[in-house]
Protein backbone atom coordinates (compact mmCIF):
# COMPACT_ATOMS: atom_id res chain seq x y z
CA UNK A 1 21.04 -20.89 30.70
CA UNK A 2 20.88 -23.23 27.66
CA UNK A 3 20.49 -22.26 24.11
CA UNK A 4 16.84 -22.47 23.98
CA UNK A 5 16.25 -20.09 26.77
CA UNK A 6 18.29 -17.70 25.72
CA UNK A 7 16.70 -17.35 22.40
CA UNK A 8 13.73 -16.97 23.99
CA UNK A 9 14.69 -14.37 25.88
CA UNK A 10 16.03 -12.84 23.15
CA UNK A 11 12.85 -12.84 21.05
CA UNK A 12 11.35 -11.21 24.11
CA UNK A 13 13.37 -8.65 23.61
CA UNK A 14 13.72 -7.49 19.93
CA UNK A 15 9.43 -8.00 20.22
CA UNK A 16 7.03 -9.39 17.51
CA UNK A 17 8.92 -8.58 14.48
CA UNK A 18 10.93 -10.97 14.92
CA UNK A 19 10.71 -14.59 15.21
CA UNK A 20 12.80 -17.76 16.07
CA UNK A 21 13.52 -20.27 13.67
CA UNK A 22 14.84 -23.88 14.09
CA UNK A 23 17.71 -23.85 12.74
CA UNK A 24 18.22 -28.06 12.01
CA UNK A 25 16.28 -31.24 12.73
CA UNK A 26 19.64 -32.31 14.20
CA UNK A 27 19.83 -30.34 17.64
CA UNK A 28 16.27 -29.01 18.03
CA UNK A 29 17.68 -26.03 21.01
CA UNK A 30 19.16 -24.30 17.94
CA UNK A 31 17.61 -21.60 17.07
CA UNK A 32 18.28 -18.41 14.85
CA UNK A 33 16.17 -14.78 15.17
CA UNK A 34 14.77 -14.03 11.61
CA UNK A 35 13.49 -10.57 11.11
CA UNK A 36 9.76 -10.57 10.35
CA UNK A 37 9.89 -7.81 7.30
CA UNK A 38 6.91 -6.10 6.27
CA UNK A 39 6.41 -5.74 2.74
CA UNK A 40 5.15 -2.05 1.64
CA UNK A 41 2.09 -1.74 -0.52
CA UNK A 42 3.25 -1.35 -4.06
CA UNK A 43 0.98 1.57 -5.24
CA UNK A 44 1.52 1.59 -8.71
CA UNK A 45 0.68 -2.48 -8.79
CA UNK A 46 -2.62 -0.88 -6.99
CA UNK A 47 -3.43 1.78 -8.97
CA UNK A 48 -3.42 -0.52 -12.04
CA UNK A 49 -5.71 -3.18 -10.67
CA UNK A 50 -8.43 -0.61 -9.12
CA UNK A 51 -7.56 2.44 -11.25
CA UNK A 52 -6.10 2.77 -14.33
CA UNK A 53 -9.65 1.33 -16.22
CA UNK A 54 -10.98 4.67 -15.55
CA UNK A 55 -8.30 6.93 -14.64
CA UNK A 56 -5.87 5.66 -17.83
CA UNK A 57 -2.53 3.45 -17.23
CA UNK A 58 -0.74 6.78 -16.55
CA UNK A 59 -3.48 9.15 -15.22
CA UNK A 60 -4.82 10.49 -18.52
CA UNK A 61 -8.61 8.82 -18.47
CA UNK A 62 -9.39 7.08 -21.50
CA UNK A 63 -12.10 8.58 -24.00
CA UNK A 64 -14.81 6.45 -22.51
CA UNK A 65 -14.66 7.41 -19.46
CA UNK A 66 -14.18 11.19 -20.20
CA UNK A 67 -17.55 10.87 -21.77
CA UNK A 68 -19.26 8.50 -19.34
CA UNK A 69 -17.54 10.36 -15.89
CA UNK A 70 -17.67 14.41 -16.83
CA UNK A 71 -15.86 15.33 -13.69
CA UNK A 72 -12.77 12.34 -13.22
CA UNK A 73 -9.58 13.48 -12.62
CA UNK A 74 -6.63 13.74 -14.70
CA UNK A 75 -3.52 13.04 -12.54
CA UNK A 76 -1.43 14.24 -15.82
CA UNK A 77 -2.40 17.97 -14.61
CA UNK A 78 0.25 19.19 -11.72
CA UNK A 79 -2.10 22.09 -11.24
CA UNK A 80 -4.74 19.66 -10.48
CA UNK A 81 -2.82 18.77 -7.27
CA UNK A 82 -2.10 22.34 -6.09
CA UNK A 83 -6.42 22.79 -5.73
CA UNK A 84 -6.49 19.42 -3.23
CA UNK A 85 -4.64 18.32 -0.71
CA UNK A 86 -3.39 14.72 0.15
CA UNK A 87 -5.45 14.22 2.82
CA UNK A 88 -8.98 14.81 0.26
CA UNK A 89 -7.24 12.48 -2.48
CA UNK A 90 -7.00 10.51 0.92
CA UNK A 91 -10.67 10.87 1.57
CA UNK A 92 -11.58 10.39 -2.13
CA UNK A 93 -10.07 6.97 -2.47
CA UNK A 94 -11.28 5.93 0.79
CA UNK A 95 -14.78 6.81 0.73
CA UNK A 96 -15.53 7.36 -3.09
CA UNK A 97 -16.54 10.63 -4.39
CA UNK A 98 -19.13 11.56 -7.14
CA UNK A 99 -19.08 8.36 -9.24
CA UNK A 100 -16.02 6.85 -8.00
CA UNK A 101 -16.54 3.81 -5.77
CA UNK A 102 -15.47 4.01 -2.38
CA UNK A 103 -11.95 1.45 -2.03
CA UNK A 104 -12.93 1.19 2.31
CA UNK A 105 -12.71 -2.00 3.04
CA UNK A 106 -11.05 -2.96 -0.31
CA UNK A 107 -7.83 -1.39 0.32
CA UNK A 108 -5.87 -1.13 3.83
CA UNK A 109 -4.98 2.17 4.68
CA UNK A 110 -1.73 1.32 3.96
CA UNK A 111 -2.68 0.41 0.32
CA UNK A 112 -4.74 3.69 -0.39
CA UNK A 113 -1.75 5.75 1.14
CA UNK A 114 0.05 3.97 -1.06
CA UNK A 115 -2.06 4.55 -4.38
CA UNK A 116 -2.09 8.17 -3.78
CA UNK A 117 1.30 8.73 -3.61
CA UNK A 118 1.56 6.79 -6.78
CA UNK A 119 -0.95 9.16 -8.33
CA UNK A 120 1.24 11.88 -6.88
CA UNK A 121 4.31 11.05 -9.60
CA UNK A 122 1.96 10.64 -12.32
CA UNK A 123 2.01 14.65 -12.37
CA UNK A 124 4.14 15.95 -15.43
């Protein structure tokens, strides 16, 4: 079995995280098996594009939107988070609730999972 079979077996085996790279124009049946890594959705990076203008940079809504939005939250409060569970700030994100735009389709799953855990250590 030469070189180039071999890797290909092994990338059959480890499966589609990983991938083969050449490893040098010189002898093209040299190959090395990279690791495909998957980067995790940074939720604080999300909450501050899609968030913060109406929920505050650290979860304290600004004036304006107290006054515009009667009912936002304030992710400040931990006993706000003891009256809903993850799975409704979940739900909220996803579909919208009251005035707040639903982020389907604009976020991945991954990416409002991501946000609300985020909101989760904004709790003092």
């Amino acid at each position: 079995m030469n070189a180039f079979t071999f890797s290909l077996n092994i990338s059959v085996l480890l499966g589609p995280a990983f991938e083969l790279r050449p490893l040098g124009h010189d002898n093209p049946q040299r190959f090395e098996v990279a690791a495909a890594v998957a980067q995790a959705p940074d939720g604080k990076a999300l909450y501050g594009k899609n968030c913060k203008q109406c929920h505050g940079v650290v979860g304290n809504p600004p004036k304006a939107a107290l006054k515009q939005y009667k009912n936002i939250a304030t992710f400040t409060d931990p006993v706000y988070f003891t009256k809903h569970t993850h799975q409704e700030f979940i739900d909220a994100v996803t579909n919208g609730k009251g005035d707040m735009l639903a982020s389907k389709g604009k976020l991945t799953t991954a990416e409002i999972e991501a946000v609300v855990t985020y909101i989760h250590t904004l709790a003092k």
